[in-house]
N, C-alpha and C. Protein backbone atom coordinates (compact mmCIF):
# COMPACT_ATOMS: atom_id res chain seq x y z
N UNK A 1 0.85 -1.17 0.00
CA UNK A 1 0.00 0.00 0.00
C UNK A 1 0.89 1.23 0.00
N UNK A 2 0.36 2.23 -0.08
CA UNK A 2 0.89 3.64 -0.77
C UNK A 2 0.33 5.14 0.15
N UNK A 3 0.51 5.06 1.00
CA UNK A 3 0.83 6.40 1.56
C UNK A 3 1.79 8.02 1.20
N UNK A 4 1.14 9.28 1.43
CA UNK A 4 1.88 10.36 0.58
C UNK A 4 2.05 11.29 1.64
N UNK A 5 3.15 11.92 1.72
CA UNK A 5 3.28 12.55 2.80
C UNK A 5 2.71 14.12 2.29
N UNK A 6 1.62 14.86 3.45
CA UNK A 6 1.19 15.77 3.01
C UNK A 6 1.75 16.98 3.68
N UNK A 7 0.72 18.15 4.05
CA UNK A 7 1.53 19.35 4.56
C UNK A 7 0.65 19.08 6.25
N UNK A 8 -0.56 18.36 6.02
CA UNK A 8 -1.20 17.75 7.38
C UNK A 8 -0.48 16.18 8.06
N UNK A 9 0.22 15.85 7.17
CA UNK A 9 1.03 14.85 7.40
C UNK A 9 0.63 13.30 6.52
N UNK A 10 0.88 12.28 7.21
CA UNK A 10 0.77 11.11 5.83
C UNK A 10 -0.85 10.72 5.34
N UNK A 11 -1.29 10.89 4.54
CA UNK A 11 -2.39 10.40 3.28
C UNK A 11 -2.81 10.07 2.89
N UNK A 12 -3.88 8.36 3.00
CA UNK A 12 -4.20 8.48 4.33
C UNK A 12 -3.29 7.55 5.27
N UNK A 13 -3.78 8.19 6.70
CA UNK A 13 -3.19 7.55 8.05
C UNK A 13 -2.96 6.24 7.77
N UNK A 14 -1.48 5.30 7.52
CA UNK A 14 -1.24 4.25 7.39
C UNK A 14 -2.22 3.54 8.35
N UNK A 15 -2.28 2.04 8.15
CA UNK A 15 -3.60 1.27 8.89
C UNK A 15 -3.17 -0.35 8.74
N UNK A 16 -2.97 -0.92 9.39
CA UNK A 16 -2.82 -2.51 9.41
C UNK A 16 -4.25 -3.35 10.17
N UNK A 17 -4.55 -4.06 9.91
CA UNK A 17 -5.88 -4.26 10.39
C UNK A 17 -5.70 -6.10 10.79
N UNK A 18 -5.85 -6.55 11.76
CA UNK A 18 -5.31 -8.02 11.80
C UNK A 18 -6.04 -8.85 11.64
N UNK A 19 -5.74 -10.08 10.61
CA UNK A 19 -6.85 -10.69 10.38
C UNK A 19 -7.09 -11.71 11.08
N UNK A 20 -8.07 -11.82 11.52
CA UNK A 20 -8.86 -12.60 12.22
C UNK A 20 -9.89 -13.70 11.69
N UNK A 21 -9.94 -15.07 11.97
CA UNK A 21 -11.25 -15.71 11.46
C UNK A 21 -12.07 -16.27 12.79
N UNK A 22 -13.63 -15.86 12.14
CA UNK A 22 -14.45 -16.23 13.14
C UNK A 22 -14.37 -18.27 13.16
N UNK A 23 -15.15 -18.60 14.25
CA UNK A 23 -15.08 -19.77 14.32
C UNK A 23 -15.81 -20.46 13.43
N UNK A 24 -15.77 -21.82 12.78
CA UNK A 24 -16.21 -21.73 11.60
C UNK A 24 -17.34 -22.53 11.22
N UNK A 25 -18.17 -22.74 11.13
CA UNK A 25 -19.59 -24.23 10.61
C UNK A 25 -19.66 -24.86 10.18
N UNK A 26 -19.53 -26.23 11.45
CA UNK A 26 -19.28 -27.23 10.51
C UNK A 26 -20.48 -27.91 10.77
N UNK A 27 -21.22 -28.34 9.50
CA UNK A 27 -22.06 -29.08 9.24
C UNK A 27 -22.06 -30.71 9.37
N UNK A 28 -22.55 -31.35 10.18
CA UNK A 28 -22.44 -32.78 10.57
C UNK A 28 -21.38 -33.27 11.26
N UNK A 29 -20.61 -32.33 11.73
CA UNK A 29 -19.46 -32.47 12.15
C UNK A 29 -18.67 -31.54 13.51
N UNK A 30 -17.69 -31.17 13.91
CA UNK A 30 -17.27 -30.53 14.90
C UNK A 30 -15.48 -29.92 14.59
N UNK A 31 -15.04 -29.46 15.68
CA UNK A 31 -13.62 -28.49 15.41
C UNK A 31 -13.25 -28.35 16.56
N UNK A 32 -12.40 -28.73 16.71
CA UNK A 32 -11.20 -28.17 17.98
C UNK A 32 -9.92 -27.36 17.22
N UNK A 33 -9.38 -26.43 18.33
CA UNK A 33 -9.76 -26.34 19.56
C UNK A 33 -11.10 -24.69 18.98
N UNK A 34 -11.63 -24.96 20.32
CA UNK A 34 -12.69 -23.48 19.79
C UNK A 34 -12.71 -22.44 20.90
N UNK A 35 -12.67 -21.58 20.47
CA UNK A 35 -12.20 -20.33 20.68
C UNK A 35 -13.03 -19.55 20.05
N UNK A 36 -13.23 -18.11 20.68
CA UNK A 36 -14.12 -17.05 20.25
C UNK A 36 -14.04 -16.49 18.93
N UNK A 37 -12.24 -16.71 18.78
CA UNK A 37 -11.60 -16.12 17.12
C UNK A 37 -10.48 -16.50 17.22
N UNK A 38 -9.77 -16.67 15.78
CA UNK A 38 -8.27 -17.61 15.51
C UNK A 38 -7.61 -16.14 14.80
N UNK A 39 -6.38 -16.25 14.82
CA UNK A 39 -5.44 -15.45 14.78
C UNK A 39 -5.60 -16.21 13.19
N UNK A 40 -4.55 -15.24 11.90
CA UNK A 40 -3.98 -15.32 10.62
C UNK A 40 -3.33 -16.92 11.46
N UNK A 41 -2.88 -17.79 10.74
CA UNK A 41 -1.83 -18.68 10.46
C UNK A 41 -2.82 -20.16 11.44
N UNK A 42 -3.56 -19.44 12.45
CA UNK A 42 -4.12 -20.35 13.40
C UNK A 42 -4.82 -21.48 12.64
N UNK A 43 -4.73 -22.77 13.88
CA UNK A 43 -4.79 -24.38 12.38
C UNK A 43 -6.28 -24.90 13.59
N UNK A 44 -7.01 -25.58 13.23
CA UNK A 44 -8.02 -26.33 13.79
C UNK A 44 -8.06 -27.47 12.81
N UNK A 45 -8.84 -28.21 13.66
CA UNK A 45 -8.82 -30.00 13.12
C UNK A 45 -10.05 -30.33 13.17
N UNK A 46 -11.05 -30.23 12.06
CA UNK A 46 -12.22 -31.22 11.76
C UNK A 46 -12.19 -31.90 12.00
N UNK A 47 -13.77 -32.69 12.74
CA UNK A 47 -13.69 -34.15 13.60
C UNK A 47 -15.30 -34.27 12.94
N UNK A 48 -15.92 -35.17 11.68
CA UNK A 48 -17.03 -34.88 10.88
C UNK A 48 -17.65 -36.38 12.13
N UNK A 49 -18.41 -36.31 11.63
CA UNK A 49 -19.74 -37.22 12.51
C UNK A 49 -19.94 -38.59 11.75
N UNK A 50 -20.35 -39.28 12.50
CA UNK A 50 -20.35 -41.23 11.68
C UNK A 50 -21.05 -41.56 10.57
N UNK A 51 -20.53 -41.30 9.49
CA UNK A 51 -21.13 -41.63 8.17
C UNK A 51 -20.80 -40.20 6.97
N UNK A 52 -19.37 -39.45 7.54
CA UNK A 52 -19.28 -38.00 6.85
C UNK A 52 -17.89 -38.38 7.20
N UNK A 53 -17.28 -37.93 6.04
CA UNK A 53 -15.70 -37.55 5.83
C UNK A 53 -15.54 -36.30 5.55
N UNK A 54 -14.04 -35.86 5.84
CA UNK A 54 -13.68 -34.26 5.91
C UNK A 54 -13.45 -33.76 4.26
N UNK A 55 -13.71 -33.07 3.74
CA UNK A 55 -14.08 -32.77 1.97
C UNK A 55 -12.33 -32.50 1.78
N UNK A 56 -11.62 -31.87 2.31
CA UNK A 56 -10.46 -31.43 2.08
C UNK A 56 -9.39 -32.82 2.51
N UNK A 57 -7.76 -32.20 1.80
CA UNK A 57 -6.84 -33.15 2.36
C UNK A 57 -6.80 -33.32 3.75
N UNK A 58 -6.60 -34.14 4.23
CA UNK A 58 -6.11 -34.25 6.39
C UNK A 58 -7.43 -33.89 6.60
N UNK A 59 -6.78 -33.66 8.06
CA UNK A 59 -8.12 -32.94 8.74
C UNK A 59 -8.21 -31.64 9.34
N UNK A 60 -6.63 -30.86 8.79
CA UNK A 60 -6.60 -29.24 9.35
C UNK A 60 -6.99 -28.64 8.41
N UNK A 61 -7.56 -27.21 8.99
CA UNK A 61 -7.67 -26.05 7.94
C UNK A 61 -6.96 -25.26 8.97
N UNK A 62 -6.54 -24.11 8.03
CA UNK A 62 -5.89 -22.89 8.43
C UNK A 62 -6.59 -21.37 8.26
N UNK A 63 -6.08 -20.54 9.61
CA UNK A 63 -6.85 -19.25 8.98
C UNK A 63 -6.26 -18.78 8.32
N UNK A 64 -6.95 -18.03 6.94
CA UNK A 64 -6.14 -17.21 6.05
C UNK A 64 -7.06 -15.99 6.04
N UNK A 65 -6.12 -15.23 4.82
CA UNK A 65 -6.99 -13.90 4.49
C UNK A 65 -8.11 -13.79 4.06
N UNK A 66 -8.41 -15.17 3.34
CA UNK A 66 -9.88 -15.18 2.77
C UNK A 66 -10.75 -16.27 3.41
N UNK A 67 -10.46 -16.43 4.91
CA UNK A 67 -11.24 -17.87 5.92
C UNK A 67 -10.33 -18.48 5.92
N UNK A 68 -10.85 -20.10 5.92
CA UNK A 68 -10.25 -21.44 6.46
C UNK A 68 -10.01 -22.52 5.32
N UNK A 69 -8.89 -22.52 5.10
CA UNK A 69 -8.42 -23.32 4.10
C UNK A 69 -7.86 -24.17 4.38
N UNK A 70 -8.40 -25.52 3.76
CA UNK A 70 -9.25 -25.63 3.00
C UNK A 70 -10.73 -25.67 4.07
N UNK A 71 -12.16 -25.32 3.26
CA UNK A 71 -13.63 -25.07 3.95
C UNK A 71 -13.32 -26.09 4.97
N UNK A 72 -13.96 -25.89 6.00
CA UNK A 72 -14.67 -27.25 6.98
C UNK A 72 -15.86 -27.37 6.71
N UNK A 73 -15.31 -28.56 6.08
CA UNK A 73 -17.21 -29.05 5.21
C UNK A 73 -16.85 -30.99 5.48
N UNK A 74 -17.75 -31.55 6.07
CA UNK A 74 -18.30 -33.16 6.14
C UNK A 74 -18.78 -32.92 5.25
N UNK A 75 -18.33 -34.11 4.59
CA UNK A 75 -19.17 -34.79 3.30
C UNK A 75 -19.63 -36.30 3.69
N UNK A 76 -20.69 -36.66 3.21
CA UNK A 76 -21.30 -37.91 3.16
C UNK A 76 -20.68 -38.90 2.52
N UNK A 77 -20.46 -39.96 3.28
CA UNK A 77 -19.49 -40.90 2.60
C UNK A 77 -20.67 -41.37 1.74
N UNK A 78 -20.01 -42.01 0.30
CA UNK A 78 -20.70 -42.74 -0.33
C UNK A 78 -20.26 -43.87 -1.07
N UNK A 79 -21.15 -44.58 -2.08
CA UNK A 79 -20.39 -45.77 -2.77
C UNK A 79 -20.56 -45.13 -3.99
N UNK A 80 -18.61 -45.55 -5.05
CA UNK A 80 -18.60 -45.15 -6.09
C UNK A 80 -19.34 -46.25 -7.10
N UNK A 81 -19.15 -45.66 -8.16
CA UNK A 81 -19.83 -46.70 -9.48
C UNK A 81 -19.04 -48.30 -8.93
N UNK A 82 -19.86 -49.04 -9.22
CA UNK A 82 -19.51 -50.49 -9.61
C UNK A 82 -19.71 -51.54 -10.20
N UNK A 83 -18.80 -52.12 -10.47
CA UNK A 83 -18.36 -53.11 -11.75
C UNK A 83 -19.35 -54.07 -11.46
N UNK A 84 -19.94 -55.06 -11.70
CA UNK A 84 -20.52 -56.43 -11.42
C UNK A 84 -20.01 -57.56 -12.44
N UNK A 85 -18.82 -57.83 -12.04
CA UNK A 85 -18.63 -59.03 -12.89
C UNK A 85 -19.92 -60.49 -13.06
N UNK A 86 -19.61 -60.86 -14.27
CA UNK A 86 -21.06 -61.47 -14.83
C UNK A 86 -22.32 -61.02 -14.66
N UNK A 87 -22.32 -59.78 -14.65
CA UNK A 87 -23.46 -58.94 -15.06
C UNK A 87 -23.65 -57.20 -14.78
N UNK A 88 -24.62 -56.49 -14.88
CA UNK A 88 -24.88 -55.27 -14.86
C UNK A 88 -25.63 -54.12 -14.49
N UNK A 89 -25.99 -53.29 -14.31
CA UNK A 89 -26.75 -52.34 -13.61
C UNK A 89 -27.85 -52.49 -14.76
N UNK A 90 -28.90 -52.62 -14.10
CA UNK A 90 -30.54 -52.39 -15.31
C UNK A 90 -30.14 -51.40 -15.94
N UNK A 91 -29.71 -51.12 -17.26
CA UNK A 91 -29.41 -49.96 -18.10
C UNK A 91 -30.45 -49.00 -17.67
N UNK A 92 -31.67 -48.80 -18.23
CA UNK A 92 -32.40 -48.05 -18.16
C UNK A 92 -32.85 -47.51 -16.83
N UNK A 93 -32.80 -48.02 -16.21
CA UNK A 93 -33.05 -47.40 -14.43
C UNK A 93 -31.73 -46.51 -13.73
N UNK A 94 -30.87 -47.38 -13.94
CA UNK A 94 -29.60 -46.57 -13.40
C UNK A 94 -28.52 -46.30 -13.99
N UNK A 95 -28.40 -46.29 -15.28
CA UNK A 95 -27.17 -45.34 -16.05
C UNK A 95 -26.97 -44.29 -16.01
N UNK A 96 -28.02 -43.35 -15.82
CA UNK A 96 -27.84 -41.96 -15.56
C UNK A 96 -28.21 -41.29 -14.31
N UNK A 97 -28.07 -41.95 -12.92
CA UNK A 97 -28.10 -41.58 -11.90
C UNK A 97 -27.00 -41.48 -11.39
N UNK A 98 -26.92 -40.04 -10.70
CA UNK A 98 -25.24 -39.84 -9.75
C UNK A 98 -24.61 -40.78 -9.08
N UNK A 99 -23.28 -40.75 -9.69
CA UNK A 99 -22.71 -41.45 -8.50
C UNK A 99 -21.66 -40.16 -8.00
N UNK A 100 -21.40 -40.39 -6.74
CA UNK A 100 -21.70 -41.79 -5.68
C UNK A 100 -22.74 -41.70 -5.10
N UNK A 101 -23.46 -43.02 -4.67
CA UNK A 101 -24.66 -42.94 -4.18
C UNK A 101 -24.59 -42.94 -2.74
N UNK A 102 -25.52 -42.53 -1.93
CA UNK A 102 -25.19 -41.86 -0.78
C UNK A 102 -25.79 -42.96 0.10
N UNK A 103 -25.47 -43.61 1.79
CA UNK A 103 -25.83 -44.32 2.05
C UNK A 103 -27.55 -44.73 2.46
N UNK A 104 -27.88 -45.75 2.35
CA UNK A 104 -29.30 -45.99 1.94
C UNK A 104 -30.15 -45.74 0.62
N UNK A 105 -29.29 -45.35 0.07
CA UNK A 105 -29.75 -46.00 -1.80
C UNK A 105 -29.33 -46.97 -2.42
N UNK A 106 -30.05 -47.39 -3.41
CA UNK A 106 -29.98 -48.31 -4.23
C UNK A 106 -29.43 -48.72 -5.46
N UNK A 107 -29.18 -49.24 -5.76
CA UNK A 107 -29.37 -49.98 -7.18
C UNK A 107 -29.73 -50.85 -8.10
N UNK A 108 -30.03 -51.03 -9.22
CA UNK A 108 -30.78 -52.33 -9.84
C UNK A 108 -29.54 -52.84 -10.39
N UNK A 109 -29.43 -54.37 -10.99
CA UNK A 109 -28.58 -54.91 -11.34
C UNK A 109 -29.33 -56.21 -11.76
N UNK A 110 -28.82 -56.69 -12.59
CA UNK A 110 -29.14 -58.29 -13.34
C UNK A 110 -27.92 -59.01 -13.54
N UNK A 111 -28.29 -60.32 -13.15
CA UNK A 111 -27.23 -61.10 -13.76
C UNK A 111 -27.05 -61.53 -15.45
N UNK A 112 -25.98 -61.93 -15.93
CA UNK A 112 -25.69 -62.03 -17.54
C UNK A 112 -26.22 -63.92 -17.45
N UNK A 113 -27.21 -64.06 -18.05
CA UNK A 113 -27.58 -65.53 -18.55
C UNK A 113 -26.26 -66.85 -18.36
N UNK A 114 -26.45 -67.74 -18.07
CA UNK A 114 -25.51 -68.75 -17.39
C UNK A 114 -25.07 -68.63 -16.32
């Protein structure tokens, strides 16, 4: 930043402002340690709830200038696509449904003749 020295003196009044992050929301899940507010650099550790994994690498985020990096966000564990040797998902019912499917859904599947 860029300050100018005037004839009232510097232009405007230099200013540092410290950044601070509030504590943060975690959805299905929890954070230690907690505290009212985390200092710049300050690290906390997502602890997500039974059936939710932490969305980011590990389980720290850090405060930065723009929040907590990476988010504290639980995600829902789920099951990815799968193979069925000697046979297949009912084409028409479930080829074009998301995966991963989230726990307590379904799928159709048939076996291949023999």
């Amino acid at each position: 930043k860029v300050v100018e020295c005037t004839k009232n003196g510097w232009s405007p009044p230099p200013k540092c402002i410290k950044n601070l992050c509030p504590p943060p929301e975690v959805m299905n899940g929890q954070f230690l340690p907690r505290r009212a507010q985390y200092a710049y650099h300050d690290e906390i550790e997502t602890i997500c709830n039974e059936g939710f994994v932490f969305g980011g690498p590990g389980k720290v985020s850090k405060c930065t200038a723009s929040g907590w990096n990476p988010p504290t966000v639980c995600k829902l564990i789920g099951c990815n696509y799968v193979r069925i040797e000697n046979g297949r998902m009912t084409y028409y019912l479930e080829w074009y449904k998301p995966f991963p499917r989230q726990e307590g859904q379904t799928i159709d599947f048939r076996c291949d003749p023999g």
